[in-house]
N, C-alpha and C. Protein backbone atom coordinates (compact mmCIF):
# COMPACT_ATOMS: atom_id res chain seq x y z
N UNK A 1 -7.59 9.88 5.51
CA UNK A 1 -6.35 9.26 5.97
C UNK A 1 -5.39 10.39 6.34
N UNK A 2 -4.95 10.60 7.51
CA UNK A 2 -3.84 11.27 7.98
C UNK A 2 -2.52 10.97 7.32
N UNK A 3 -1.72 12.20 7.50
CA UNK A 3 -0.14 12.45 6.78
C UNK A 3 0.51 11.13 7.36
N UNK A 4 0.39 10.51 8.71
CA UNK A 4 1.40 9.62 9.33
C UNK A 4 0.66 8.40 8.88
N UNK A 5 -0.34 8.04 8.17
CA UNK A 5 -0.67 6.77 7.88
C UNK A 5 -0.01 6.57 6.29
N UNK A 6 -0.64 7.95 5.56
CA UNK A 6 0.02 7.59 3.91
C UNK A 6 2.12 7.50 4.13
N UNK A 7 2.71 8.28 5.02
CA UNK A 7 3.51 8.07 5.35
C UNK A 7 4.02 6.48 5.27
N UNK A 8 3.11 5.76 6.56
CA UNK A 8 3.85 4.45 6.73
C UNK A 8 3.34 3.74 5.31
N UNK A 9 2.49 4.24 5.05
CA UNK A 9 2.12 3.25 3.52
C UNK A 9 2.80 3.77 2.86
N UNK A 10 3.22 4.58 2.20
CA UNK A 10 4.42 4.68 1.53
C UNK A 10 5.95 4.21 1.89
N UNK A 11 6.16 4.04 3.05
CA UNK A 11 6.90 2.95 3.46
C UNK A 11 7.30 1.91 3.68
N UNK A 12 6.04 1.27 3.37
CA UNK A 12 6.10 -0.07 3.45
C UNK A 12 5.80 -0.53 1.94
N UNK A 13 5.49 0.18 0.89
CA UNK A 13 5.61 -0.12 -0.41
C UNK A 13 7.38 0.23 -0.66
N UNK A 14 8.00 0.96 -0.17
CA UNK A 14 8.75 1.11 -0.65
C UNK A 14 10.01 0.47 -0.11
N UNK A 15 9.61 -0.60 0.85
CA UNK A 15 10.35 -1.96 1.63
C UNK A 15 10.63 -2.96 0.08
N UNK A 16 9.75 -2.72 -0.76
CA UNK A 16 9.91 -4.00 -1.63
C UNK A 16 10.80 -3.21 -2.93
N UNK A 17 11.20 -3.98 -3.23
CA UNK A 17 12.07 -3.95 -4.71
C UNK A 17 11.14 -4.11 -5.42
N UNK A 18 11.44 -3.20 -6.62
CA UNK A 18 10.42 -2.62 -7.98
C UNK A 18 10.00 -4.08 -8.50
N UNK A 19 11.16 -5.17 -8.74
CA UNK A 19 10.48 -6.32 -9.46
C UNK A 19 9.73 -6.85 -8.20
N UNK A 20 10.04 -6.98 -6.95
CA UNK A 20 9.20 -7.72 -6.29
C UNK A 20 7.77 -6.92 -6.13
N UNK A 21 7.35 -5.31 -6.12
CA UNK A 21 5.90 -5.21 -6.12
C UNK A 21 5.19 -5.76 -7.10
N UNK A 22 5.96 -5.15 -8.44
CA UNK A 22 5.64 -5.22 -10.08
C UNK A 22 4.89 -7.10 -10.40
N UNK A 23 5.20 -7.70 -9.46
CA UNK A 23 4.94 -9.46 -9.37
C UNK A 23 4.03 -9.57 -8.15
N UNK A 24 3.44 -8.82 -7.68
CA UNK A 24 2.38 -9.18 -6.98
C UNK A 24 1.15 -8.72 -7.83
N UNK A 25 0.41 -10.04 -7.79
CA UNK A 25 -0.69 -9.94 -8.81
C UNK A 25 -1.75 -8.97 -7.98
N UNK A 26 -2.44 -8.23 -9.61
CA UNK A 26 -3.66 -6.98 -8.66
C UNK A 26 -4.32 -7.73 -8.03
N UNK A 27 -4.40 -8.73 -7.90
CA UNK A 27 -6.04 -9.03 -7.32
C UNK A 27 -5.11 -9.22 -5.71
N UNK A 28 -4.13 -9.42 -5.22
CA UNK A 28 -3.41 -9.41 -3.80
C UNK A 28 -2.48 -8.48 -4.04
N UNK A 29 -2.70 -7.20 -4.54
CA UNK A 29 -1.69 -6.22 -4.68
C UNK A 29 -2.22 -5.45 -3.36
N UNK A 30 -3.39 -4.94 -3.38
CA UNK A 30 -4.10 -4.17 -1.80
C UNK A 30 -4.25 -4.85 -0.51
N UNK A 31 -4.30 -6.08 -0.58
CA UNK A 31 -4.69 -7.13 0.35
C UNK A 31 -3.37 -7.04 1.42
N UNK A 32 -1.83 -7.06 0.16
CA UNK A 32 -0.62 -7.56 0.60
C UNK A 32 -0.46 -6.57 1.42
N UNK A 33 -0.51 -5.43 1.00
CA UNK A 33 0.18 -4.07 1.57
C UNK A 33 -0.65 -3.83 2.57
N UNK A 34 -1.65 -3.86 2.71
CA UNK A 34 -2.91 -3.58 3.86
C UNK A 34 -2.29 -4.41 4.78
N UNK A 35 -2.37 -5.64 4.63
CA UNK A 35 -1.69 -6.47 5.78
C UNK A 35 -0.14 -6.44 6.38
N UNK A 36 0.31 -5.79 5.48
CA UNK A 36 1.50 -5.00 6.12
C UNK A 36 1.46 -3.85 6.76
N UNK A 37 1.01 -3.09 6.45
CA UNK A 37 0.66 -1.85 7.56
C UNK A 37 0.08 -2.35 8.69
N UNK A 38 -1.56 -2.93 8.56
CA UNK A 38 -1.92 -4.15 9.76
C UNK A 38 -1.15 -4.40 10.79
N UNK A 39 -0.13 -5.55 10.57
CA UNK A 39 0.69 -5.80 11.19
C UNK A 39 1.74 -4.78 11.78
N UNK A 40 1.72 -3.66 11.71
CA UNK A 40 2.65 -2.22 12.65
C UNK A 40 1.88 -1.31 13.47
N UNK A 41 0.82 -1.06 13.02
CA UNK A 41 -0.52 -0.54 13.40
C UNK A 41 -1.86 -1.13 13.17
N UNK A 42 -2.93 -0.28 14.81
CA UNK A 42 -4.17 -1.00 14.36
C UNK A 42 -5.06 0.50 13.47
N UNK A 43 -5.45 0.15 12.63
CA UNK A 43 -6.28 0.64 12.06
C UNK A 43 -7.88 0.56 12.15
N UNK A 44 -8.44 1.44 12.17
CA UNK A 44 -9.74 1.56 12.27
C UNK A 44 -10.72 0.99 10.95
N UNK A 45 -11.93 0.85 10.91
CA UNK A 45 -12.62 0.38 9.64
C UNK A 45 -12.57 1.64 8.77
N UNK A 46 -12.57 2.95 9.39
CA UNK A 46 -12.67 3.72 8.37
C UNK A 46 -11.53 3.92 7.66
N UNK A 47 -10.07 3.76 8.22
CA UNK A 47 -9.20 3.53 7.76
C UNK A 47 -8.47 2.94 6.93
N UNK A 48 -9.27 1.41 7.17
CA UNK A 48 -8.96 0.54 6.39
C UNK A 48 -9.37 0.97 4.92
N UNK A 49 -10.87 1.71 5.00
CA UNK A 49 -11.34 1.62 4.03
C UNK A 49 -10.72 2.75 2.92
N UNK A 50 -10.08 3.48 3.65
CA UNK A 50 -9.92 4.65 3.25
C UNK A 50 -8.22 4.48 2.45
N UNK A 51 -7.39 3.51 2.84
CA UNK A 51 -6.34 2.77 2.49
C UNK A 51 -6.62 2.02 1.59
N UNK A 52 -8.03 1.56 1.41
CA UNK A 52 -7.60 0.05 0.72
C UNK A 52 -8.46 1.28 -0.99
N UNK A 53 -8.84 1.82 -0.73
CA UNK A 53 -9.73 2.81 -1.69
C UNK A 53 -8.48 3.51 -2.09
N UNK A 54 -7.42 4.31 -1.72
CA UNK A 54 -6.06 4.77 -2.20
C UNK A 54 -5.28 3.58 -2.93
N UNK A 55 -4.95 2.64 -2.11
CA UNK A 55 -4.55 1.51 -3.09
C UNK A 55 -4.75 1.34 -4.39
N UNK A 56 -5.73 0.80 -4.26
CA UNK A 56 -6.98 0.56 -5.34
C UNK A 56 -6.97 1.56 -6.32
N UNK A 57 -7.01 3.38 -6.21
CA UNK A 57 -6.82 3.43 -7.55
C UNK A 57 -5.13 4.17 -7.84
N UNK A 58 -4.17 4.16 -7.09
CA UNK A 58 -3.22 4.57 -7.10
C UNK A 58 -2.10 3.66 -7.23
N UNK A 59 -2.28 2.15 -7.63
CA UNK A 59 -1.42 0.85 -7.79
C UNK A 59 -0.75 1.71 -8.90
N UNK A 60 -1.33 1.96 -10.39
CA UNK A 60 -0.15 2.41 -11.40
C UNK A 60 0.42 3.43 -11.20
N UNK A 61 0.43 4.21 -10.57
CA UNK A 61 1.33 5.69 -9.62
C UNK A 61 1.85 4.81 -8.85
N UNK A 62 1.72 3.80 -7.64
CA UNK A 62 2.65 3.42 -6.99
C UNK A 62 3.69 2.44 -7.64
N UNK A 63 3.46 1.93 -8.60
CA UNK A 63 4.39 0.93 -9.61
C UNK A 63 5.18 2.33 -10.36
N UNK A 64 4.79 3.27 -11.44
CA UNK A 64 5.55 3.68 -11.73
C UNK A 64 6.32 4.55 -10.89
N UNK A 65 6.04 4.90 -9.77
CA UNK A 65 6.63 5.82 -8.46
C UNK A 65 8.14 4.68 -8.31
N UNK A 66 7.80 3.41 -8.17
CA UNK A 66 9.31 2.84 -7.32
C UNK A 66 9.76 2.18 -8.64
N UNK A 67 9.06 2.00 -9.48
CA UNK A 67 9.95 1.58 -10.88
C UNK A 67 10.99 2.73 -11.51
N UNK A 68 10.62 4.12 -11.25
CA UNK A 68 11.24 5.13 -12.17
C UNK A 68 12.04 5.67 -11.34
């Protein structure tokens, strides 16, 4: 994943307010955000995969990142 993709993904997690990520349940915690980036850019399969695999194990770094 390139600097300008973790970029917009870090941007677009950080569109939501701490209680509103913290309440998206894990099982649509990667789904949500994927489909938000989605929707600004097209992404490739390897991309996707390569996003949804960062997600996936970086949810408690990205919760305590916009909670603290």
């Amino acid at each position: 994943m390139d600097a300008s993709k973790l970029r917009l993904l870090w941007s677009v997690v950080l569109e939501h307010s701490p209680e509103s990520i913290a309440k998206i349940p894990e099982a649509f915690f990667v789904t949500h955000i994927l489909d938000q980036i989605e929707s600004r850019v097209c992404l490739s399969r390897d991309e996707q995969h390569a996003m949804q695999s960062y997600l996936q194990t970086k949810r408690g770094l990205i919760l305590d990142m916009i909670q603290g």
